[in-house]
N, C-alpha and C. Protein backbone atom coordinates (compact mmCIF):
# COMPACT_ATOMS: atom_id res chain seq x y z
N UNK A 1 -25.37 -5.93 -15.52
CA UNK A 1 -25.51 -4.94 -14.47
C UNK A 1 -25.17 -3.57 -15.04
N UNK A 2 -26.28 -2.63 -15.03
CA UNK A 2 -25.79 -1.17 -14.79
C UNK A 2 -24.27 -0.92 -14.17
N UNK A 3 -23.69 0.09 -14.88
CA UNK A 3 -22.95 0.66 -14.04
C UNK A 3 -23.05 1.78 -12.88
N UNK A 4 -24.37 2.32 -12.74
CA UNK A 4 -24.54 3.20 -11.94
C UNK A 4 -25.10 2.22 -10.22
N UNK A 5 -25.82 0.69 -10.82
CA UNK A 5 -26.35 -0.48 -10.24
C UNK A 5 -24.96 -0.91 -9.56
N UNK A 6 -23.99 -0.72 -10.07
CA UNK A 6 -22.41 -1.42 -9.50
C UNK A 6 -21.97 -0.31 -8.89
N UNK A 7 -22.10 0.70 -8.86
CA UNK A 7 -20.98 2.13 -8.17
C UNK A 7 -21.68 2.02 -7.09
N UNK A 8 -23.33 1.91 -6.93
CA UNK A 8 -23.70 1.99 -5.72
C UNK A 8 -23.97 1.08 -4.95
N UNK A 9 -23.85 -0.43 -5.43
CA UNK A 9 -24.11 -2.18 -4.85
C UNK A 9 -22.77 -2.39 -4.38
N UNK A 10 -21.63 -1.56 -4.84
CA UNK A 10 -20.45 -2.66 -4.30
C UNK A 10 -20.15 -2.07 -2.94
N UNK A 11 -19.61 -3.68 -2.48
CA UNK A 11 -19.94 -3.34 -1.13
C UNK A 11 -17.96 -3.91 -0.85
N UNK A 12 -17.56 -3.22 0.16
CA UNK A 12 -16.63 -3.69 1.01
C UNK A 12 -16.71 -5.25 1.42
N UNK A 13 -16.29 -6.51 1.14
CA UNK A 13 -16.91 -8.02 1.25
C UNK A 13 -15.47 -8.58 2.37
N UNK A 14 -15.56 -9.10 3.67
CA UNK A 14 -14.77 -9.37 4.56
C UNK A 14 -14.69 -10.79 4.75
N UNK A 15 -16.15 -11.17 4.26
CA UNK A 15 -16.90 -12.84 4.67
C UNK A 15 -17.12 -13.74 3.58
N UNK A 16 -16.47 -14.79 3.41
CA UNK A 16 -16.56 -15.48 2.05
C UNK A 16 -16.98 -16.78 2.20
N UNK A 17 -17.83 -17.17 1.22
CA UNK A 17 -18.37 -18.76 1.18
C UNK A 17 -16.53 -19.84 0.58
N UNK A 18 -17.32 -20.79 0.67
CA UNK A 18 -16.15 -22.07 0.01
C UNK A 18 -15.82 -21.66 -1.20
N UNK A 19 -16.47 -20.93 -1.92
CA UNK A 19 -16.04 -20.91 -3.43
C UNK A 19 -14.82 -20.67 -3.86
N UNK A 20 -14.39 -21.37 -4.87
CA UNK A 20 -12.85 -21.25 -5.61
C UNK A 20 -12.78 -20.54 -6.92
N UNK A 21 -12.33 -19.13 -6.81
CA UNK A 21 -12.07 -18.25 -7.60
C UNK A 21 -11.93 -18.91 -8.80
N UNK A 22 -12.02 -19.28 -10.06
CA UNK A 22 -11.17 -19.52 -10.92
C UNK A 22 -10.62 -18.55 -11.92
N UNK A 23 -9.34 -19.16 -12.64
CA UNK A 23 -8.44 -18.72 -13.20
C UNK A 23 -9.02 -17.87 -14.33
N UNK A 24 -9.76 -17.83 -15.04
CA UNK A 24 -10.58 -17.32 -16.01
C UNK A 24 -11.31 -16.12 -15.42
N UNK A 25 -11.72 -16.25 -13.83
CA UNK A 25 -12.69 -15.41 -13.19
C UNK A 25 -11.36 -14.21 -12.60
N UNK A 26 -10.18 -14.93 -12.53
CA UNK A 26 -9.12 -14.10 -12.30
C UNK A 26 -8.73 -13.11 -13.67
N UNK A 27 -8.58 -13.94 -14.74
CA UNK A 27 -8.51 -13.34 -16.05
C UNK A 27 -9.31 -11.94 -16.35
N UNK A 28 -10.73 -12.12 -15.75
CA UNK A 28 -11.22 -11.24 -16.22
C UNK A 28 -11.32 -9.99 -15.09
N UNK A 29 -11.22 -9.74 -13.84
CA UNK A 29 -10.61 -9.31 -12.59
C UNK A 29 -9.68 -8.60 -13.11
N UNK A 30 -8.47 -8.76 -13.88
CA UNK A 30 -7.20 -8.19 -14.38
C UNK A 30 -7.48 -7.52 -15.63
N UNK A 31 -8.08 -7.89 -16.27
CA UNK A 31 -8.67 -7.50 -17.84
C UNK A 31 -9.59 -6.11 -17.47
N UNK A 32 -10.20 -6.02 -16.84
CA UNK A 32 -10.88 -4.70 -15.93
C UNK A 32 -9.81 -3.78 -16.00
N UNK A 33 -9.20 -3.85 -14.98
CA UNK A 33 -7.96 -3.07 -14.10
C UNK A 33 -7.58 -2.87 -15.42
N UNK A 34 -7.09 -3.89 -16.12
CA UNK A 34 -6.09 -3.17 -17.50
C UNK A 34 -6.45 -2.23 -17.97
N UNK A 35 -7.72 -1.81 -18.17
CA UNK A 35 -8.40 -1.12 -19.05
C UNK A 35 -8.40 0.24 -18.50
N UNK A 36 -7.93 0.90 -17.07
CA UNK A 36 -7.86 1.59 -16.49
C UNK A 36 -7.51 2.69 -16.98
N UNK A 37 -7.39 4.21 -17.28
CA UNK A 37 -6.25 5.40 -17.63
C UNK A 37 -5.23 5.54 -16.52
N UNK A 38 -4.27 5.93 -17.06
CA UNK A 38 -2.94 6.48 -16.43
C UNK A 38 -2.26 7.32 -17.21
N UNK A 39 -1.41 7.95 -16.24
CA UNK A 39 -0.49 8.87 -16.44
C UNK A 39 0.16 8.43 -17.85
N UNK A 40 0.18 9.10 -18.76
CA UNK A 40 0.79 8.94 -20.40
C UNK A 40 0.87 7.59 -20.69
N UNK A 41 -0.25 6.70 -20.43
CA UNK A 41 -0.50 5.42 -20.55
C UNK A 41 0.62 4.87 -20.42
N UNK A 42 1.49 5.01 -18.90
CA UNK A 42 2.77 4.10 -18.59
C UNK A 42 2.24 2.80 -17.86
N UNK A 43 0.47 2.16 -17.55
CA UNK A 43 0.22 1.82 -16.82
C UNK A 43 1.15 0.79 -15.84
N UNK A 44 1.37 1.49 -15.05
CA UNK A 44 2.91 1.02 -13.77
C UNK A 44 1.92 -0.13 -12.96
N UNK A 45 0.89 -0.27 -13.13
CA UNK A 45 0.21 -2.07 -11.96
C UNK A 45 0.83 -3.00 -12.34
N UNK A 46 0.62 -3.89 -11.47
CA UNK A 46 1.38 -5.25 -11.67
C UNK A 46 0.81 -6.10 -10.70
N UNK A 47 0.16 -7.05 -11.01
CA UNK A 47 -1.00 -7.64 -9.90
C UNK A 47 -0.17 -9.70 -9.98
N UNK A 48 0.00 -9.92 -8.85
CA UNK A 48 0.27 -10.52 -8.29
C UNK A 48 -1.11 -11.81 -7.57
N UNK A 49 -1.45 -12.85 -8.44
CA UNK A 49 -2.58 -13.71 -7.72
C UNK A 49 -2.05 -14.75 -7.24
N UNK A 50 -2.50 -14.34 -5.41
CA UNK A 50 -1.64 -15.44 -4.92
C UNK A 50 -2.83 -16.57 -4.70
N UNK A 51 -2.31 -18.13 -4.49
CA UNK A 51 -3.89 -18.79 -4.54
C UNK A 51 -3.10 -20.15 -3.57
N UNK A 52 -1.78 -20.37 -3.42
CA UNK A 52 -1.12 -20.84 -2.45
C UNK A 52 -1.53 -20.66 -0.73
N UNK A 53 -2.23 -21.81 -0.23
CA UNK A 53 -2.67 -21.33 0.94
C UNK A 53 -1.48 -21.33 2.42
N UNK A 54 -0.46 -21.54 1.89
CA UNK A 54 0.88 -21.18 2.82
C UNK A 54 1.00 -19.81 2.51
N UNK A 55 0.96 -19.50 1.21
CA UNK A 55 1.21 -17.96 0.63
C UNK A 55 0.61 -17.16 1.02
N UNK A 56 -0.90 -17.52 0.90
CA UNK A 56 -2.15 -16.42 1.93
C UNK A 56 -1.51 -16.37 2.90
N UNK A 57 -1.43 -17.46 4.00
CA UNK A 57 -1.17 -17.47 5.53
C UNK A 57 0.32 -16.39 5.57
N UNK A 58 0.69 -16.43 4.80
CA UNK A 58 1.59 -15.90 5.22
C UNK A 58 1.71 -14.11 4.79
N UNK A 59 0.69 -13.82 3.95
CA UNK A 59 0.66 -12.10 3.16
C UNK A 59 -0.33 -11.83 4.08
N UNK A 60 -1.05 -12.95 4.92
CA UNK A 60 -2.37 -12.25 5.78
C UNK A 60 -1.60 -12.13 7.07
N UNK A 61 -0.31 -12.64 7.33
CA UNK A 61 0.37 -12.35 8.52
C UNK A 61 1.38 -10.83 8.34
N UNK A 62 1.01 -10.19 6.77
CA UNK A 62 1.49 -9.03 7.40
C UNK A 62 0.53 -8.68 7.40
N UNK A 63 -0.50 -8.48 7.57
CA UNK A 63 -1.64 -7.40 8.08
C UNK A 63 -1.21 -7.12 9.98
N UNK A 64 -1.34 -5.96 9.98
CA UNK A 64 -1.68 -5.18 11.02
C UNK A 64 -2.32 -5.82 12.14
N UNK A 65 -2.31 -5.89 13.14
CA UNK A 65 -2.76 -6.68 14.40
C UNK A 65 -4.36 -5.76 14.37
N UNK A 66 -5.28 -7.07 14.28
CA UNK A 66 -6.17 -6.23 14.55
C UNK A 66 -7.48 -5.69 12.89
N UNK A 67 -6.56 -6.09 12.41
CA UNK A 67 -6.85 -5.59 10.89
C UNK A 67 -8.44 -6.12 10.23
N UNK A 68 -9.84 -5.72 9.94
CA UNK A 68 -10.66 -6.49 10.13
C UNK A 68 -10.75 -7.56 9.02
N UNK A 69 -10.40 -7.71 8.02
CA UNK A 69 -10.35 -8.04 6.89
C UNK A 69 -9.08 -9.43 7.24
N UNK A 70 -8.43 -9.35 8.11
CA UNK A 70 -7.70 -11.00 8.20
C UNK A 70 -8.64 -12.29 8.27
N UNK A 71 -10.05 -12.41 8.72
CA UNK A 71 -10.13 -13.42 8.59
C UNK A 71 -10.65 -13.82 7.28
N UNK A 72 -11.60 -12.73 6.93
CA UNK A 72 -11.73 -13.11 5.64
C UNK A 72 -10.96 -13.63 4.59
N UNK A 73 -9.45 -12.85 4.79
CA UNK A 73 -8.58 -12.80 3.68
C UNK A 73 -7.83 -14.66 4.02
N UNK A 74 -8.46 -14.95 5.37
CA UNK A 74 -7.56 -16.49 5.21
C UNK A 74 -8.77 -17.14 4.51
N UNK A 75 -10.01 -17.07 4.36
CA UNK A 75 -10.74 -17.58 4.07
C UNK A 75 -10.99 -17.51 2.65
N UNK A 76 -10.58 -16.52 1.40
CA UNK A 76 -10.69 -16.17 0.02
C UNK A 76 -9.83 -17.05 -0.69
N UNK A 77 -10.40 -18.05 -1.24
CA UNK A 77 -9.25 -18.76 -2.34
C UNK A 77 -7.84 -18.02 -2.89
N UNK A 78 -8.42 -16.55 -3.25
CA UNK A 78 -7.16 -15.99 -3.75
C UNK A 78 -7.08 -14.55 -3.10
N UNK A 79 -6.03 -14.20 -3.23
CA UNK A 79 -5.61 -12.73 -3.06
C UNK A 79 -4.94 -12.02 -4.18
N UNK A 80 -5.23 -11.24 -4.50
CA UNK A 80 -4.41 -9.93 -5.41
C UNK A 80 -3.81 -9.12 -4.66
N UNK A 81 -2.58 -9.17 -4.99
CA UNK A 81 -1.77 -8.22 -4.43
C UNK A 81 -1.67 -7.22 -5.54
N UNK A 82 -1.69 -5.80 -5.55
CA UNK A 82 -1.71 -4.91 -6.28
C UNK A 82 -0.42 -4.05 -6.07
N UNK A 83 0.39 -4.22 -7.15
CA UNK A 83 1.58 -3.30 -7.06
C UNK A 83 1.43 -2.42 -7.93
N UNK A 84 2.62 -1.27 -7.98
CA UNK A 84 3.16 -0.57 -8.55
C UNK A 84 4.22 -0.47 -8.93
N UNK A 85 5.03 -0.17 -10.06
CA UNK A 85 5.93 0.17 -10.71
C UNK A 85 6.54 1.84 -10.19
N UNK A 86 7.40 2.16 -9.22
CA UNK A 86 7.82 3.62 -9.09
C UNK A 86 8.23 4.18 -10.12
N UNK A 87 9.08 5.86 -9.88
CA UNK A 87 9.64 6.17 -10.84
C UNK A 87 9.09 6.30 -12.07
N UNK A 88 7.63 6.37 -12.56
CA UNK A 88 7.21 6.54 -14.20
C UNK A 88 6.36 7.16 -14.00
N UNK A 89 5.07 7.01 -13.00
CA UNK A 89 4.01 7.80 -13.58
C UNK A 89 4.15 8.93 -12.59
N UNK A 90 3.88 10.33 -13.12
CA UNK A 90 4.15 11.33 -12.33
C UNK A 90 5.20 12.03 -12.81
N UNK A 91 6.00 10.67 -13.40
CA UNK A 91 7.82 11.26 -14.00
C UNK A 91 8.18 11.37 -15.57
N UNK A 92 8.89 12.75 -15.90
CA UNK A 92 9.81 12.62 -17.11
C UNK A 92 11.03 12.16 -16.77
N UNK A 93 11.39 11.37 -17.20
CA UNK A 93 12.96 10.68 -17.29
C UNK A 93 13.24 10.80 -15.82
N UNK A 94 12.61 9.92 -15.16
CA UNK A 94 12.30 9.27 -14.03
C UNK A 94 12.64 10.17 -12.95
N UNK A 95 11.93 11.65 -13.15
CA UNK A 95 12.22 12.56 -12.14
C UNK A 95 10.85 12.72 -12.14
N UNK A 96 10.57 13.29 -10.80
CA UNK A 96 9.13 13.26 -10.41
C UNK A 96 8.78 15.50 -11.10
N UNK A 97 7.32 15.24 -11.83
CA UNK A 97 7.21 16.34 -12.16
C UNK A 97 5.50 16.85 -11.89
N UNK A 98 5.01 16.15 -11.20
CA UNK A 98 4.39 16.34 -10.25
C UNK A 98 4.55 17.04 -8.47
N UNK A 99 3.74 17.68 -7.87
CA UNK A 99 3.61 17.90 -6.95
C UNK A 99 3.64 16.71 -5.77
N UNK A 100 2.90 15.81 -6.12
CA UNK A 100 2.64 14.36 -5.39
C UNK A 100 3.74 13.37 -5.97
N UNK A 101 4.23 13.24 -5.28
CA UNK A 101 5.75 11.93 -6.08
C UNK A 101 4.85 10.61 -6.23
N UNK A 102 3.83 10.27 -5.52
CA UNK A 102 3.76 9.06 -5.72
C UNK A 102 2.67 8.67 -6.71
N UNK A 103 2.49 9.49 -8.00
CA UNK A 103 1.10 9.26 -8.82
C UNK A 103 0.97 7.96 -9.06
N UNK A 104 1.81 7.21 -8.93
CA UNK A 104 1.29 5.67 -9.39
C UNK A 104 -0.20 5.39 -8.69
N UNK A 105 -0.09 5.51 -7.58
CA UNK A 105 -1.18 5.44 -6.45
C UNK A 105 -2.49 5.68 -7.26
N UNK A 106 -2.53 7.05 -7.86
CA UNK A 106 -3.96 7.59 -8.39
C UNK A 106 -3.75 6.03 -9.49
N UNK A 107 -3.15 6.23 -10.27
CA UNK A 107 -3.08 4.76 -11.37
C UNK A 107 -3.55 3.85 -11.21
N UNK A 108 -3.13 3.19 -9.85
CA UNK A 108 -3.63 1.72 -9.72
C UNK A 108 -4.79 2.13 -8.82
N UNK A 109 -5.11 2.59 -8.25
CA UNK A 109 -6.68 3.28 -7.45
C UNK A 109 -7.63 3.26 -8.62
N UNK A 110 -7.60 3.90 -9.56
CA UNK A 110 -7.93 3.84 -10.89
C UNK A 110 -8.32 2.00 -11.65
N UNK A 111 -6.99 1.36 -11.61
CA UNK A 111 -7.21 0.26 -11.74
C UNK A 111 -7.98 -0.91 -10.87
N UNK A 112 -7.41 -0.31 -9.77
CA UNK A 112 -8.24 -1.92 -8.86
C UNK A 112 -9.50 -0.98 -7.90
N UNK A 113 -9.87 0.15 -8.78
CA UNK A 113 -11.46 0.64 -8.87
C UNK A 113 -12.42 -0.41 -10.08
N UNK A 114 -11.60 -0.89 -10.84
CA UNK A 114 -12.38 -1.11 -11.90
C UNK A 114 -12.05 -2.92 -11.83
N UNK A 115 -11.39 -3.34 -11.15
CA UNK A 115 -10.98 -4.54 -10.71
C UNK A 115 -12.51 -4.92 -9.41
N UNK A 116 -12.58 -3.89 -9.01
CA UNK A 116 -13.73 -4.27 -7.61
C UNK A 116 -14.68 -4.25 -7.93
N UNK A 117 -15.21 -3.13 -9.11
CA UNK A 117 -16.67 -3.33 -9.99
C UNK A 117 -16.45 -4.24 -10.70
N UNK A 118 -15.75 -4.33 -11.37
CA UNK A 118 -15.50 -5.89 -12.04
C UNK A 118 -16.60 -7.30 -11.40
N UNK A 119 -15.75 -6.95 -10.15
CA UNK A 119 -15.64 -8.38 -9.17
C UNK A 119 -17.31 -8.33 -8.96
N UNK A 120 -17.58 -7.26 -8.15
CA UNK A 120 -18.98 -7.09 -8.28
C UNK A 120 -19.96 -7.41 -8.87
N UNK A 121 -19.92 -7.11 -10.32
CA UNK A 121 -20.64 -7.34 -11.43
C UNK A 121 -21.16 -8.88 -11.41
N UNK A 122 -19.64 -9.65 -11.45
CA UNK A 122 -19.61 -10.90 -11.46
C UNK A 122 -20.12 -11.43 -10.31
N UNK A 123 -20.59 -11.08 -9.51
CA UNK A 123 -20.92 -11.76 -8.34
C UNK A 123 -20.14 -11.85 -7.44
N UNK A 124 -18.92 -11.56 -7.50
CA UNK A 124 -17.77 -11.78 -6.19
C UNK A 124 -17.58 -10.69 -5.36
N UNK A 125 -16.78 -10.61 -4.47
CA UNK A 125 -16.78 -9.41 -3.47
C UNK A 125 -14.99 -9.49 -2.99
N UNK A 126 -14.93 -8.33 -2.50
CA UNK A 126 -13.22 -8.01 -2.41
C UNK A 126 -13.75 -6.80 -1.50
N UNK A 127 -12.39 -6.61 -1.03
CA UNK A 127 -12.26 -5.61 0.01
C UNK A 127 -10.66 -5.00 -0.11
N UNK A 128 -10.24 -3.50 -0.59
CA UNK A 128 -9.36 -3.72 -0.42
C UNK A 128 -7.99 -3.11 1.03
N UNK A 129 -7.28 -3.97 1.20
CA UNK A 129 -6.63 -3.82 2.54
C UNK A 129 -5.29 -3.32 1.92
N UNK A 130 -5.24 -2.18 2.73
CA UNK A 130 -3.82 -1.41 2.76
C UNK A 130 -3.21 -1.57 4.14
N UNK A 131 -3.93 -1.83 5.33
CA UNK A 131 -3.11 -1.59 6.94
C UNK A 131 -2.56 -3.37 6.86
N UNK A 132 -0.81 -3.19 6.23
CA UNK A 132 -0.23 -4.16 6.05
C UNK A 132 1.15 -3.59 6.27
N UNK A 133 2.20 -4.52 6.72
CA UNK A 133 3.38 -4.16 6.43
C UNK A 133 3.94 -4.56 5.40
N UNK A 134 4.07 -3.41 3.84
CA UNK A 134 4.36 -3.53 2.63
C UNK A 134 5.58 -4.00 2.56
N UNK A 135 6.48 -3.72 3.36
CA UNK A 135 7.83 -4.27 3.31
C UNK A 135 7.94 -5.42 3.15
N UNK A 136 7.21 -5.80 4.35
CA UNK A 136 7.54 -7.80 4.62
C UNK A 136 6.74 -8.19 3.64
N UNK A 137 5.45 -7.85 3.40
CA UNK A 137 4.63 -8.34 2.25
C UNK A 137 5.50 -8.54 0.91
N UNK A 138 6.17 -7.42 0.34
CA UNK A 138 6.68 -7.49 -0.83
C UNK A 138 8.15 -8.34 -0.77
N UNK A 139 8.96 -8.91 0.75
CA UNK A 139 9.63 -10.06 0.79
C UNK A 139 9.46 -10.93 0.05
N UNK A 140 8.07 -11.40 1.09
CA UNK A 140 7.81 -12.74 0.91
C UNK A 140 7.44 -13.18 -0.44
N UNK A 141 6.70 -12.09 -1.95
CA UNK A 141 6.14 -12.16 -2.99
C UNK A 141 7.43 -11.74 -3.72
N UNK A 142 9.08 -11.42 -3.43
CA UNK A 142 10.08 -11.30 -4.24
C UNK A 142 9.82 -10.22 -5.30
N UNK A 143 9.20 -8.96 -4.74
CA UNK A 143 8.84 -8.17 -5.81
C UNK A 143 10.23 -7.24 -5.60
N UNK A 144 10.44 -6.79 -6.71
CA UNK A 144 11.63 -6.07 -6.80
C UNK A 144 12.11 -4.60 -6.55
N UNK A 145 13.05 -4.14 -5.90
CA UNK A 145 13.38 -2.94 -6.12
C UNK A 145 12.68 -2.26 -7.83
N UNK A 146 12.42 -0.93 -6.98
CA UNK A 146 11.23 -0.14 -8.08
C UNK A 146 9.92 -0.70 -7.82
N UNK A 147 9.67 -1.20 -7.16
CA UNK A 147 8.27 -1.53 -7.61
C UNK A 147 7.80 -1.57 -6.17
N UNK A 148 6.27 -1.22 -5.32
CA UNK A 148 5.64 -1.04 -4.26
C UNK A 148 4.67 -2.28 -4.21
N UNK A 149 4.61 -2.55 -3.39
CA UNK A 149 2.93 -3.58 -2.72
C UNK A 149 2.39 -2.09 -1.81
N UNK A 150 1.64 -2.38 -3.19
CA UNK A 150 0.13 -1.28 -2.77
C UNK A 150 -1.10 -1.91 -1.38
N UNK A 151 -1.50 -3.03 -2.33
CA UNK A 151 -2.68 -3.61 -2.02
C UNK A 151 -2.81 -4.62 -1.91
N UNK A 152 -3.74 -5.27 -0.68
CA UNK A 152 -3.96 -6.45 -1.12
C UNK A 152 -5.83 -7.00 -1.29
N UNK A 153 -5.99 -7.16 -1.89
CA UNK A 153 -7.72 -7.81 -2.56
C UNK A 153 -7.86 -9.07 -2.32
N UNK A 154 -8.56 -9.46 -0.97
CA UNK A 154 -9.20 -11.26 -1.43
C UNK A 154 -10.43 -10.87 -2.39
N UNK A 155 -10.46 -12.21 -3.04
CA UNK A 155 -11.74 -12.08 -3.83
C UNK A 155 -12.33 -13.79 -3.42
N UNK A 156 -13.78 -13.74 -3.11
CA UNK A 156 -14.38 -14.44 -3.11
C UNK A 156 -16.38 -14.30 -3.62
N UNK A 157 -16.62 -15.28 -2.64
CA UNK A 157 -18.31 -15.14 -2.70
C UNK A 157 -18.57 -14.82 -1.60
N UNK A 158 -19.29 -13.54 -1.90
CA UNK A 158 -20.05 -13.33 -0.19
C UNK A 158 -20.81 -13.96 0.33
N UNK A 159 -20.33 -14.21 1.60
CA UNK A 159 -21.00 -15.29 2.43
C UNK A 159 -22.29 -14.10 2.64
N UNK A 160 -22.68 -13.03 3.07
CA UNK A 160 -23.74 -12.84 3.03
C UNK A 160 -24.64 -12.11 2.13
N UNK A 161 -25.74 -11.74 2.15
CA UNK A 161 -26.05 -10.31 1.08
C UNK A 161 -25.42 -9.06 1.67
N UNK A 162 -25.12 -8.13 0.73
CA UNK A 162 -24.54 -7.23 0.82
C UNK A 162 -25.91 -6.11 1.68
N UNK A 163 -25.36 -5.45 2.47
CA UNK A 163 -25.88 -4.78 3.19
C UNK A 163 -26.08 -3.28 2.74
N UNK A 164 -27.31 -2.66 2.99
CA UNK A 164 -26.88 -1.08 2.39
C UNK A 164 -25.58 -0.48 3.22
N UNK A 165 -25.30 0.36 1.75
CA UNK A 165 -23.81 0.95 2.37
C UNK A 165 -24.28 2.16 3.47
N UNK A 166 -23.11 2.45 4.10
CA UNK A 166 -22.81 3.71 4.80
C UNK A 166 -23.37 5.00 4.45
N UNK A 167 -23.85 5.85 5.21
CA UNK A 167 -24.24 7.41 4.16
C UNK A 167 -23.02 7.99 3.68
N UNK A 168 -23.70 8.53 2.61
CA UNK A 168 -22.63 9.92 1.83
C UNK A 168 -22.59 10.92 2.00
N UNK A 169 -21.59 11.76 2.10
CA UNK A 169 -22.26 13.06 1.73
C UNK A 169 -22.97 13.64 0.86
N UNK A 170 -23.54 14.85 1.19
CA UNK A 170 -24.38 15.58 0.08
C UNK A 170 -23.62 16.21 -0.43
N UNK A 171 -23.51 16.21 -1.99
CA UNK A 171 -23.13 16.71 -2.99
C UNK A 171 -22.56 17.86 -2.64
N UNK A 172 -24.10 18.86 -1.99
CA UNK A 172 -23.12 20.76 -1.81
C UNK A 172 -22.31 20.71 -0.59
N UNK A 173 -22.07 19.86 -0.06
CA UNK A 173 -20.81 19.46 0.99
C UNK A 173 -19.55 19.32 0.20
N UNK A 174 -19.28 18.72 -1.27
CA UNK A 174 -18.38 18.92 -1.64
C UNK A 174 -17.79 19.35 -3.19
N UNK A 175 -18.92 19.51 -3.79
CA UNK A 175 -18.68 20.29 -5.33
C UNK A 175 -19.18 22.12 -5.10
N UNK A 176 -18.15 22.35 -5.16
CA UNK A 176 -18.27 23.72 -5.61
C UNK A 176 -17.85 24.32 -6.92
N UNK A 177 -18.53 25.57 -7.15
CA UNK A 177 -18.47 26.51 -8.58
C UNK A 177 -17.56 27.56 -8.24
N UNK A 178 -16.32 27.27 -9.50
CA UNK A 178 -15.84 28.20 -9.57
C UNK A 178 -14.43 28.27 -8.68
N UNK A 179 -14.92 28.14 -7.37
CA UNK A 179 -13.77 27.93 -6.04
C UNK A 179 -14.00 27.14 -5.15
N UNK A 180 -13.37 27.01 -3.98
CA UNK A 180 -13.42 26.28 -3.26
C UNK A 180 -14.48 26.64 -2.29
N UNK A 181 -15.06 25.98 -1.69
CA UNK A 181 -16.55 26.88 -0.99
C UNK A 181 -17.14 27.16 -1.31
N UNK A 182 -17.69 27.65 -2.59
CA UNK A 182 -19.14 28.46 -3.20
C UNK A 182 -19.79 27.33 -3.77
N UNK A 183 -21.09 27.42 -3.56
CA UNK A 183 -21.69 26.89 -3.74
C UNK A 183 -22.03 26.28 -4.82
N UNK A 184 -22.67 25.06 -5.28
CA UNK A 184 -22.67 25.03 -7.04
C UNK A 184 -23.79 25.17 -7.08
């Protein structure tokens, strides 16, 4: 697959067939993401594949009441939970020297951008869900002080064909020359 064929095919995937992710198909899902840039190459991700179906039931019970992506996500063999590592990227000697404290964010956005074309490529589909309560989420997965639950990714097979996406904007809606507003 093109990569220009994947930036514009991947689709948001909510609906999944029976298929069982495998471990190798996970391997390479993570092997993507690795490859990602970050901040002074501290890459702070840390991905978490949960494939325990008490474990799903229970990371899809912190989603948000309402959330559209729960049923799918009981239905995906696996989930990726996408963390972060605080405190490094953004930071010299773990003081934030950025404007935005939380650059990890751009990092792993970065990463599980290239985790979803990945998935794509391969035939699978993911969606990723942030309207979760990260707190209880990162309980139940024992992730540690310093470190965030970003995300969470089912990955499966789309139960259907992917549909054309949503419109975009037009370009002179948002690149401008020079400044902000002028035209390019």
């Amino acid at each position: 697959m093109e990569l220009d064929e994947a930036i514009v095919g991947r689709r948001s995937v909510r609906k999944y067939t029976d298929y069982v992710v495998s471990d190798q198909e996970i391997r390479s899902l993570i092997e993507a993401a690795r490859w990602a840039p970050s901040w002074a190459n501290t890459q702070v991700w840390e991905f978490i594949a949960v494939r325990d179906s008490d474990f799903i039931e229970k990371i899809v019970g912190t989603y948000t009441e309402k959330n559209p992506a729960t049923k799918g996500s009981l239905s995906a063999s696996v989930l990726i939970v996408a963390c972060a590592k605080t405190g490094v990227s953004g930071c010299y000697d773990g003081k934030d020297v950025t404007k935005l404290s939380n650059w990890y964010m751009f990092d792993l956005g970065m990463a599980v951008q290239n985790l979803s074309l990945k998935a794509h490529d391969m035939g699978l589909g993911t969606v990723v869900v942030g309207l979760i309560d990260h707190e209880a989420c990162k309980k139940i997965l024992n992730v540690p002080e310093g470190y965030e639950v970003v995300a969470v990714l089912p990955v499966g097979k789309p139960a259907a064909p992917a549909k054309s996406g949503p419109p975009r904007k037009d370009l002179s809606g948002f690149l401008y020359r020079n400044r902000f507003g002028a035209a390019f």
